[in-house]
N, C-alpha and C. Protein backbone atom coordinates (compact mmCIF):
# COMPACT_ATOMS: atom_id res chain seq x y z
N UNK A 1 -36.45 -21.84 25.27
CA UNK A 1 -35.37 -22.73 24.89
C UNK A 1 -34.97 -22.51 23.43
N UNK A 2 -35.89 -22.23 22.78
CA UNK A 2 -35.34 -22.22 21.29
C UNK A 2 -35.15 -20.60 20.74
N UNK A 3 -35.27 -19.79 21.71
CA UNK A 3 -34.72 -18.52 21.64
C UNK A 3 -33.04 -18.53 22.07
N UNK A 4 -32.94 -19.38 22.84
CA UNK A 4 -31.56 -19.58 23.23
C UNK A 4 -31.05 -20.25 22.30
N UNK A 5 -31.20 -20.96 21.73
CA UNK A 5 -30.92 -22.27 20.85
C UNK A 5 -30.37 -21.35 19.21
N UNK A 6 -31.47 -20.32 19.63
CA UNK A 6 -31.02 -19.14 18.14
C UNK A 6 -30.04 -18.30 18.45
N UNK A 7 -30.05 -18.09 19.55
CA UNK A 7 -28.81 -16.90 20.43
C UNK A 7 -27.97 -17.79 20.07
N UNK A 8 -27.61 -18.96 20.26
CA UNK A 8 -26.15 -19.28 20.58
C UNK A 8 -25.89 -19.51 18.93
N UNK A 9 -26.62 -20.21 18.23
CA UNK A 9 -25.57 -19.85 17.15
C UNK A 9 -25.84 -18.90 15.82
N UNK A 10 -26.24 -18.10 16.28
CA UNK A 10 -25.79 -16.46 15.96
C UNK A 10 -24.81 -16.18 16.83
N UNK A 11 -24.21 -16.32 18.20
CA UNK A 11 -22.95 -16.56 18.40
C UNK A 11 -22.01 -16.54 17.89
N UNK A 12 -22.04 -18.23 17.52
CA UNK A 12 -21.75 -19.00 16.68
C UNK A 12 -20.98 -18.00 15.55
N UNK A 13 -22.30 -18.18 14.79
CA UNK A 13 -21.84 -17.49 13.69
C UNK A 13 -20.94 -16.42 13.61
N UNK A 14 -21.66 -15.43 14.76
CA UNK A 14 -20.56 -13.89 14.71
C UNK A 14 -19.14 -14.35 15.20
N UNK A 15 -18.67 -15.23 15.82
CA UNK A 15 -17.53 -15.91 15.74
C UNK A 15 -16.47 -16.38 14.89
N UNK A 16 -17.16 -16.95 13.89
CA UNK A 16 -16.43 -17.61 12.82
C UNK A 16 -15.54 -17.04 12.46
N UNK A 17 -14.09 -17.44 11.85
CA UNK A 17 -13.41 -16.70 11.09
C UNK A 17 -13.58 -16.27 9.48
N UNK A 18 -13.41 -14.76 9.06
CA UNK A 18 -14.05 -14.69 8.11
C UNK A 18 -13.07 -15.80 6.96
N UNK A 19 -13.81 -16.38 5.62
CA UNK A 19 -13.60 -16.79 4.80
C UNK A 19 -12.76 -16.67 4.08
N UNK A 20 -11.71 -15.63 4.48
CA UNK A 20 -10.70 -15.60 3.60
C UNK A 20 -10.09 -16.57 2.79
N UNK A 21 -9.17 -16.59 2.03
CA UNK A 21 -8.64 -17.30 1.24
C UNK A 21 -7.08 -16.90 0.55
N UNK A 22 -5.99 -16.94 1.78
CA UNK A 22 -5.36 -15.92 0.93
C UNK A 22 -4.22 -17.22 -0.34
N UNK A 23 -4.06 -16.26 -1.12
CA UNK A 23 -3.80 -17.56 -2.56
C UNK A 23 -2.17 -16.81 -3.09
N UNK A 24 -1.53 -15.79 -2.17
CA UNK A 24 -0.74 -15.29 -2.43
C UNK A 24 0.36 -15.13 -1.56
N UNK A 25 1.67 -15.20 -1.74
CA UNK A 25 2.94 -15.09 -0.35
C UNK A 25 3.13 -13.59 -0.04
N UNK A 26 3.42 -13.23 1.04
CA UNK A 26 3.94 -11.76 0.95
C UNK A 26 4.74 -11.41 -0.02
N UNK A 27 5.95 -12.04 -0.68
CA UNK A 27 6.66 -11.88 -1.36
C UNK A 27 5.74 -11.58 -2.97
N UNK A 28 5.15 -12.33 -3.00
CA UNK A 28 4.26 -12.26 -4.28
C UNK A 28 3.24 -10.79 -4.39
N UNK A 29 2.78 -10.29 -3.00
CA UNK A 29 2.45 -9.47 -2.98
C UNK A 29 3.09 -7.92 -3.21
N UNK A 30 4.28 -8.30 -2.40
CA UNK A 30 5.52 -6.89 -2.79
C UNK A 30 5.63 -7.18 -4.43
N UNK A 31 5.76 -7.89 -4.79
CA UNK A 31 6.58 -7.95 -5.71
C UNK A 31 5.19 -7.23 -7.04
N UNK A 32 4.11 -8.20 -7.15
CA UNK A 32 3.11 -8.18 -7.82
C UNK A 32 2.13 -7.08 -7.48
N UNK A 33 2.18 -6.49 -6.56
CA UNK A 33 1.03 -5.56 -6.10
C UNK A 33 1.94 -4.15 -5.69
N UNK A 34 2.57 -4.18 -4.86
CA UNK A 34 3.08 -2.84 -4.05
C UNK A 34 4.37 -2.60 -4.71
N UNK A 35 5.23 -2.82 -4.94
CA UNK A 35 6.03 -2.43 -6.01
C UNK A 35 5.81 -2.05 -7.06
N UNK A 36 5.29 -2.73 -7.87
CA UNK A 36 5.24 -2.23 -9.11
C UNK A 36 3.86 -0.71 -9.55
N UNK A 37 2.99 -0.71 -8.35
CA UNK A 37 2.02 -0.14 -8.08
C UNK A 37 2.70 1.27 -7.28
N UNK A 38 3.38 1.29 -6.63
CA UNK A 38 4.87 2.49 -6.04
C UNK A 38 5.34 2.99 -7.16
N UNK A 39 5.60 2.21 -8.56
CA UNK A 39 6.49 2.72 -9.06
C UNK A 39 5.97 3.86 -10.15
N UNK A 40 4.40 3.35 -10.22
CA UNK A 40 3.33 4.29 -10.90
C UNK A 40 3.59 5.52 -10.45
N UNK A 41 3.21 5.16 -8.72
CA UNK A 41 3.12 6.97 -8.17
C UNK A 41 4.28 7.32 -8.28
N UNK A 42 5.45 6.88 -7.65
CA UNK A 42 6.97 7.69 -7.82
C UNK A 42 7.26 8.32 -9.15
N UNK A 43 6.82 7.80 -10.38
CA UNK A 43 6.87 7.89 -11.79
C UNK A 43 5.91 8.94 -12.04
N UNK A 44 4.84 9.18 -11.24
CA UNK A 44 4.18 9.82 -11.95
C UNK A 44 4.67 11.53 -11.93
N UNK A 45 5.49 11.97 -10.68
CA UNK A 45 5.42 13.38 -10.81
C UNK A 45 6.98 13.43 -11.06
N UNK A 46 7.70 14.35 -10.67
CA UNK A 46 9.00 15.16 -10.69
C UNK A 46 9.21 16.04 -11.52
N UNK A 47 10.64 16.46 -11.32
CA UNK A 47 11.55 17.59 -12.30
C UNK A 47 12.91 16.72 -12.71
N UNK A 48 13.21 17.13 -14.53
CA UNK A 48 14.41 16.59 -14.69
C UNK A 48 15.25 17.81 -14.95
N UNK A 49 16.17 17.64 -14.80
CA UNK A 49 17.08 19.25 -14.89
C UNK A 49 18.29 18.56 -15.97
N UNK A 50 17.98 19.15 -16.84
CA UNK A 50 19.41 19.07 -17.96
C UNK A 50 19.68 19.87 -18.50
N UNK A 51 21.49 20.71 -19.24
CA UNK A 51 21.67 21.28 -19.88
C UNK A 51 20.68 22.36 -20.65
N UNK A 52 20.00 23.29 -19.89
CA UNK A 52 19.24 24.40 -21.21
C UNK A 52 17.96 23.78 -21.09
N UNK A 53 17.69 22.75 -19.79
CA UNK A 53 16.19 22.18 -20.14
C UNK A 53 15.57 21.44 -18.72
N UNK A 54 14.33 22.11 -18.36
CA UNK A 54 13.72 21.38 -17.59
C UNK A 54 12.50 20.59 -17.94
N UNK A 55 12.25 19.58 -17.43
CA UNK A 55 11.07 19.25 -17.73
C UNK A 55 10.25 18.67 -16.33
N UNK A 56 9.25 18.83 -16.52
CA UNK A 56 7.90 18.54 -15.50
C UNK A 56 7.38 17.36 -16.21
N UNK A 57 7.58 16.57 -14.51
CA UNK A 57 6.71 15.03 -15.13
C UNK A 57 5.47 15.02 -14.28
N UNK A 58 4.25 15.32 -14.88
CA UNK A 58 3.19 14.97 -14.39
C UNK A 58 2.07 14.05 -14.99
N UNK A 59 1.06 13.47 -14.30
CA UNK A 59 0.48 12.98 -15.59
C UNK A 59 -0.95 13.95 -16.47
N UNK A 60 -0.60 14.10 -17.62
CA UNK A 60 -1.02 14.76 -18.53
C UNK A 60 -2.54 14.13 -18.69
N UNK A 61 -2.79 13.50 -18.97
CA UNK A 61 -4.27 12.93 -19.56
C UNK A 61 -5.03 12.59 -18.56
N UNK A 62 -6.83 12.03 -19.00
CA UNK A 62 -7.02 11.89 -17.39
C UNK A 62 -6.97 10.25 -17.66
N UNK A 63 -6.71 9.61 -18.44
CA UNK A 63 -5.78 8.51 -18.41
C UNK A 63 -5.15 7.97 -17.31
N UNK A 64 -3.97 9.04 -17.41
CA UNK A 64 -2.74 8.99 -16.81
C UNK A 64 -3.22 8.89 -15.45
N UNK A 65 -3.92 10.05 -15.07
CA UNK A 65 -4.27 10.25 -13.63
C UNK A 65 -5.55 9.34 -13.10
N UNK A 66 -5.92 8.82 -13.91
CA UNK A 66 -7.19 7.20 -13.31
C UNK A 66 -5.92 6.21 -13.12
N UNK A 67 -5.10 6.00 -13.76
CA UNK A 67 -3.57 5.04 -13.52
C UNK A 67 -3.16 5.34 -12.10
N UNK A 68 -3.21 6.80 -11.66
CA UNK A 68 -2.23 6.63 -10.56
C UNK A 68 -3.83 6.60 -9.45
N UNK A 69 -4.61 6.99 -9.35
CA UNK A 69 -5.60 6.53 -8.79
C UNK A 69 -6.06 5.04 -8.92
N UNK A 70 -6.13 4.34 -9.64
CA UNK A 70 -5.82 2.72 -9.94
C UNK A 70 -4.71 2.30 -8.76
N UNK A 71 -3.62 2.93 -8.86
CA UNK A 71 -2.31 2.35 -8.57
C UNK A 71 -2.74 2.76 -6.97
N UNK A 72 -2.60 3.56 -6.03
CA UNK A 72 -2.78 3.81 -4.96
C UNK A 72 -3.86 3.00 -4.37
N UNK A 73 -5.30 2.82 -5.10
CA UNK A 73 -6.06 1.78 -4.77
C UNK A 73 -5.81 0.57 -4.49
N UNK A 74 -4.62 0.14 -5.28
CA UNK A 74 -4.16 -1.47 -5.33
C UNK A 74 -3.21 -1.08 -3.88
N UNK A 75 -2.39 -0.17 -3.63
CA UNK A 75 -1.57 0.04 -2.70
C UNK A 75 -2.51 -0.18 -1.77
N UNK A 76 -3.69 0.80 -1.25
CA UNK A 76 -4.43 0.86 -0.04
C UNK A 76 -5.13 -0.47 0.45
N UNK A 77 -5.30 -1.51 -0.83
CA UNK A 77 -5.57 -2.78 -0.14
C UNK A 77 -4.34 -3.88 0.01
N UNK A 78 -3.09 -3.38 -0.60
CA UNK A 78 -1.89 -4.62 -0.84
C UNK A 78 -1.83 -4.14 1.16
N UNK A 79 -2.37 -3.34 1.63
CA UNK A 79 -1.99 -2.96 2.76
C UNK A 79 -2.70 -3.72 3.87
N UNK A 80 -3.89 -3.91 3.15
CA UNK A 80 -4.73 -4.99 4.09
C UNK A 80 -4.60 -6.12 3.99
N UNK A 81 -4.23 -7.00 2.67
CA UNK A 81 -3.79 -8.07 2.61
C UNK A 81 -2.77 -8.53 3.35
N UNK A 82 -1.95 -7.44 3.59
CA UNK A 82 -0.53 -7.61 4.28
C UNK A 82 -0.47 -7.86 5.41
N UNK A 83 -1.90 -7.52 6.01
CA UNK A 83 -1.90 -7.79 7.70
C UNK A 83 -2.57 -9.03 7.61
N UNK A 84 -3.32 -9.49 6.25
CA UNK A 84 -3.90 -11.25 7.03
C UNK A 84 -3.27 -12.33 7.77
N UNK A 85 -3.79 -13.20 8.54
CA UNK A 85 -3.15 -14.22 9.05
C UNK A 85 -2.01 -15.22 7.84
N UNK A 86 -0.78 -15.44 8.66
CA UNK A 86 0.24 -16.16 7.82
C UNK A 86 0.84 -14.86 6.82
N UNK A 87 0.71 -13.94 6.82
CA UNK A 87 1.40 -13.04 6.16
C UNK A 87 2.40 -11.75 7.43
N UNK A 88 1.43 -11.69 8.21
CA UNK A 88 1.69 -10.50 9.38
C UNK A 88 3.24 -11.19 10.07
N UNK A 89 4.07 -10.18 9.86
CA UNK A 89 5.65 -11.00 11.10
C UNK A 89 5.11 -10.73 12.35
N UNK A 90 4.29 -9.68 12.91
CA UNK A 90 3.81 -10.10 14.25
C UNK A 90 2.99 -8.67 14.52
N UNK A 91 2.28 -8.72 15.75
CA UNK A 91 0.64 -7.98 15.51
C UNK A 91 0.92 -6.60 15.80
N UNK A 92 2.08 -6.18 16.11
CA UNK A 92 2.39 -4.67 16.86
C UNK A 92 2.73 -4.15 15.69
N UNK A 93 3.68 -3.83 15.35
CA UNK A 93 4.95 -2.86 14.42
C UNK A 93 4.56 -3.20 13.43
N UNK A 94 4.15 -4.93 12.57
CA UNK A 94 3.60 -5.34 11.76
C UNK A 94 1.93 -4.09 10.85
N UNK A 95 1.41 -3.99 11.80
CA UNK A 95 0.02 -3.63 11.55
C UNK A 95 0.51 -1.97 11.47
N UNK A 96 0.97 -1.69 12.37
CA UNK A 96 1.04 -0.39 12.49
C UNK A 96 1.95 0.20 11.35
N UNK A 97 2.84 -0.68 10.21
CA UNK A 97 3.73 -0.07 9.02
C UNK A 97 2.10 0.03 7.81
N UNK A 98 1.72 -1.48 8.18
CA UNK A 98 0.81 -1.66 7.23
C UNK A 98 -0.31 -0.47 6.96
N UNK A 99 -0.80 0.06 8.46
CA UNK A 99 -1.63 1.18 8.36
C UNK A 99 -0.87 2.51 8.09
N UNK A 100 0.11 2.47 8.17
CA UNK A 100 1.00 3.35 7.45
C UNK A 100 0.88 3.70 5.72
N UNK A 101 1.19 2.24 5.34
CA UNK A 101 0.84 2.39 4.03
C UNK A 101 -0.76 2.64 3.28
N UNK A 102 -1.43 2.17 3.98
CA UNK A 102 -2.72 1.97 3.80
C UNK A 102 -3.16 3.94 3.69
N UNK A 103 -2.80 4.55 5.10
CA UNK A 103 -3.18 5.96 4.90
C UNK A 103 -2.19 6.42 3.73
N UNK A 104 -0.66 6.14 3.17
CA UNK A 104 -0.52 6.76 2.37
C UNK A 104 -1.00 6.47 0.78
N UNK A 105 -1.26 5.49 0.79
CA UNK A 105 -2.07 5.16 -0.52
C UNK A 105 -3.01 6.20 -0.68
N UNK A 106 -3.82 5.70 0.52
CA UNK A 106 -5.36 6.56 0.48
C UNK A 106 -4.81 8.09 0.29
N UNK A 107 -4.21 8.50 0.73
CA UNK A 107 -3.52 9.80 0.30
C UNK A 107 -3.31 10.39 -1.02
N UNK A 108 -2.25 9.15 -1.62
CA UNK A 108 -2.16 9.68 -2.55
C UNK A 108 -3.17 9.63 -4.07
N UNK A 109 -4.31 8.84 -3.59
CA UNK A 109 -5.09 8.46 -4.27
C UNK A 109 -6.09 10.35 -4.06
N UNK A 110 -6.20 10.31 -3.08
CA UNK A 110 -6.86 11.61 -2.73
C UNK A 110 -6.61 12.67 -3.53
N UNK A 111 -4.96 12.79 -3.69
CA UNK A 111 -4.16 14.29 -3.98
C UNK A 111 -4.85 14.12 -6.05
N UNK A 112 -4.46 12.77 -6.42
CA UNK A 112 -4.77 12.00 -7.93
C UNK A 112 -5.84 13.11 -8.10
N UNK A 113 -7.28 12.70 -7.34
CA UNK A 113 -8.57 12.37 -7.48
C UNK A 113 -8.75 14.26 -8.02
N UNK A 114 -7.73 14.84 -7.01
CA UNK A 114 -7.96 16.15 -7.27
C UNK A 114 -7.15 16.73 -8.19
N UNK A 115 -6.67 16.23 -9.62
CA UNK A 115 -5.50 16.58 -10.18
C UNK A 115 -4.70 17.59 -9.66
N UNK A 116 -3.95 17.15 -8.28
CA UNK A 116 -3.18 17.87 -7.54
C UNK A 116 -1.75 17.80 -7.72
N UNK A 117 -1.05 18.17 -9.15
CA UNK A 117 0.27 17.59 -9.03
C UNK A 117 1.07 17.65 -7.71
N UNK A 118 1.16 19.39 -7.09
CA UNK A 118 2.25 19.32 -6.45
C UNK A 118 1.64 18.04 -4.69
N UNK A 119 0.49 17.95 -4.91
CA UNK A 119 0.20 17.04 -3.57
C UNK A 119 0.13 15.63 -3.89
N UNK A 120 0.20 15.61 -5.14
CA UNK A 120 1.02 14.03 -5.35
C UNK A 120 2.47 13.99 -4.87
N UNK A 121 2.56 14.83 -5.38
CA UNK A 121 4.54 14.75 -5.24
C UNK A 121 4.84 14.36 -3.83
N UNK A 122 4.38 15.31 -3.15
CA UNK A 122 4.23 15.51 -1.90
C UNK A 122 3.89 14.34 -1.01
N UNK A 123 2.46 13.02 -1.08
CA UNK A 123 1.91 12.24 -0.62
C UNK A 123 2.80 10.92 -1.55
N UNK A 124 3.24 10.98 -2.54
CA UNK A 124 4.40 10.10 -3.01
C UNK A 124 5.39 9.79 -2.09
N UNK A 125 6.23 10.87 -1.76
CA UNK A 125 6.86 10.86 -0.25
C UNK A 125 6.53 10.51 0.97
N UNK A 126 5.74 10.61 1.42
CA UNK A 126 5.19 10.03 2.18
C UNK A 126 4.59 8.40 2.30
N UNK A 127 4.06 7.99 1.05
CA UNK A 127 4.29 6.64 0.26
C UNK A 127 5.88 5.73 0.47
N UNK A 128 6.95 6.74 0.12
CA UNK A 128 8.57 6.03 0.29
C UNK A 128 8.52 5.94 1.52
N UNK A 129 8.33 7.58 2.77
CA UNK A 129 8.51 7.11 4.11
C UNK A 129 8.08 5.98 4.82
N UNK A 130 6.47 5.38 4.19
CA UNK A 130 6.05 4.43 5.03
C UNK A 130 6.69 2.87 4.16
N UNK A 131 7.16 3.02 3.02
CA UNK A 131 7.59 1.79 2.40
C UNK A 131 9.23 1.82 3.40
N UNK A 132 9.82 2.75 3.22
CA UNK A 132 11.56 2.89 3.88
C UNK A 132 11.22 2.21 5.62
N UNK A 133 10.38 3.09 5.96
CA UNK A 133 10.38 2.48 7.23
C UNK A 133 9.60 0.98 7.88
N UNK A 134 8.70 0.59 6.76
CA UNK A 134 9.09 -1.27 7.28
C UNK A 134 10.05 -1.96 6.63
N UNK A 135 10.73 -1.44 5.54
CA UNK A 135 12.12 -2.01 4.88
C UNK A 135 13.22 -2.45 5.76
N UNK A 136 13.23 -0.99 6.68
CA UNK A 136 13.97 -0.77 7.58
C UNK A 136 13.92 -1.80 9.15
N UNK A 137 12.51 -1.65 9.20
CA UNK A 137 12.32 -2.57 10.29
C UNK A 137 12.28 -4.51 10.00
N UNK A 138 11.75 -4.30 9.16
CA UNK A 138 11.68 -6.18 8.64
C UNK A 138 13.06 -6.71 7.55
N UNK A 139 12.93 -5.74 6.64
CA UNK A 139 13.32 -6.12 5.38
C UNK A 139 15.23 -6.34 5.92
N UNK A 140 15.40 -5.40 5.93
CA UNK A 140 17.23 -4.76 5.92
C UNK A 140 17.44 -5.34 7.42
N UNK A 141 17.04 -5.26 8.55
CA UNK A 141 16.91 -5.47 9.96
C UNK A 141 17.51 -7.29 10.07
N UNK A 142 16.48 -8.23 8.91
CA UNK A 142 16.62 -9.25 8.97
C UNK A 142 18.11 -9.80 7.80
N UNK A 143 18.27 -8.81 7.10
CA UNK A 143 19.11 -9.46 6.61
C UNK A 143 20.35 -8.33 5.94
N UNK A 144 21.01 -7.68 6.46
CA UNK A 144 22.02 -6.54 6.54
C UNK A 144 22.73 -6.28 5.21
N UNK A 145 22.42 -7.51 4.70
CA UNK A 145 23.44 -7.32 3.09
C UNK A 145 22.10 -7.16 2.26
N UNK A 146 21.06 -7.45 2.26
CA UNK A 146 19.56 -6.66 1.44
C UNK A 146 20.08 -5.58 0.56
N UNK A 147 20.28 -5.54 -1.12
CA UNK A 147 20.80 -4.47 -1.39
C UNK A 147 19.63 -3.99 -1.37
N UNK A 148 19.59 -2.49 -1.28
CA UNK A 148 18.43 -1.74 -1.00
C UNK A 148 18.33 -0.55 -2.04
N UNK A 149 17.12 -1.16 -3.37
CA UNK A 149 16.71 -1.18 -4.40
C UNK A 149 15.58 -0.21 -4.27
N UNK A 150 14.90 -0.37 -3.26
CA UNK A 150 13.47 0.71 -3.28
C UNK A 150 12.95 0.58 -1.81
């Protein structure tokens, strides 16, 4: 009887919902976490072409490049936050943009780790594809006049 009595709530327990606490709106999250954390990686590589002059934007120091490894980190979890309860618009298309972003973070955190300019550049893009395409599905979808900023 009191082997059962321990079974059930260890049950119990493995049941529970975990403890979360979320203390933030989605909006607060785009805004405070994945945006401004996007704008690291997008910023960090390219070419400018002017008159008699190119220049290469990469990041130079290893500074620079713990920043965009920083920044993709914050991306790869703004991605999990994004699926908690009261944040998710719904469990299909929802989860599946989110793990979208989540692998391109982790990506581009990867290409960082290896001071890989041209596979930043590269996994940056891939970063816009998975941001464009829940924009596309939630963002612009719900509201057609959305000027579309990033």
């Amino acid at each position: 009887m009191r082997a059962i009595l321990v079974l059930l709530l260890l049950l119990t327990a493995c049941n529970a919902p975990p403890p979360f606490q979320p203390a933030s709106t989605l909006e607060e999250i785009m805004h405070g976490m994945v945006i401004p954390n996007a704008e690291v990686v997008w910023d960090s590589t390219g070419t400018i072409f002017t008159v008699g002059k190119t220049e290469e934007i990469q990041p130079r120091s290893e500074d620079g490049w713990i920043k965009v490894e920083a920044a993709a980190t914050t991306l790869a979890e703004a991605g999990n936050a994004l699926m908690m309860e009261g944040r998710a618009k719904d469990k299909t298309g929802w989860y599946e943009r989110c793990r979208a972003l989540i692998e391109a973070a982790v990506s581009v955190r990867k290409a960082a780790k290896a001071r890989d300019v041209d596979a930043l550049f590269t996994q940056g893009g891939v970063l816009f594809e998975a941001c464009q395409a829940c924009h596309f599905a939630y963002r612009f979808e719900a509201d057609p006049k959305t000027i579309r900023t990033h």
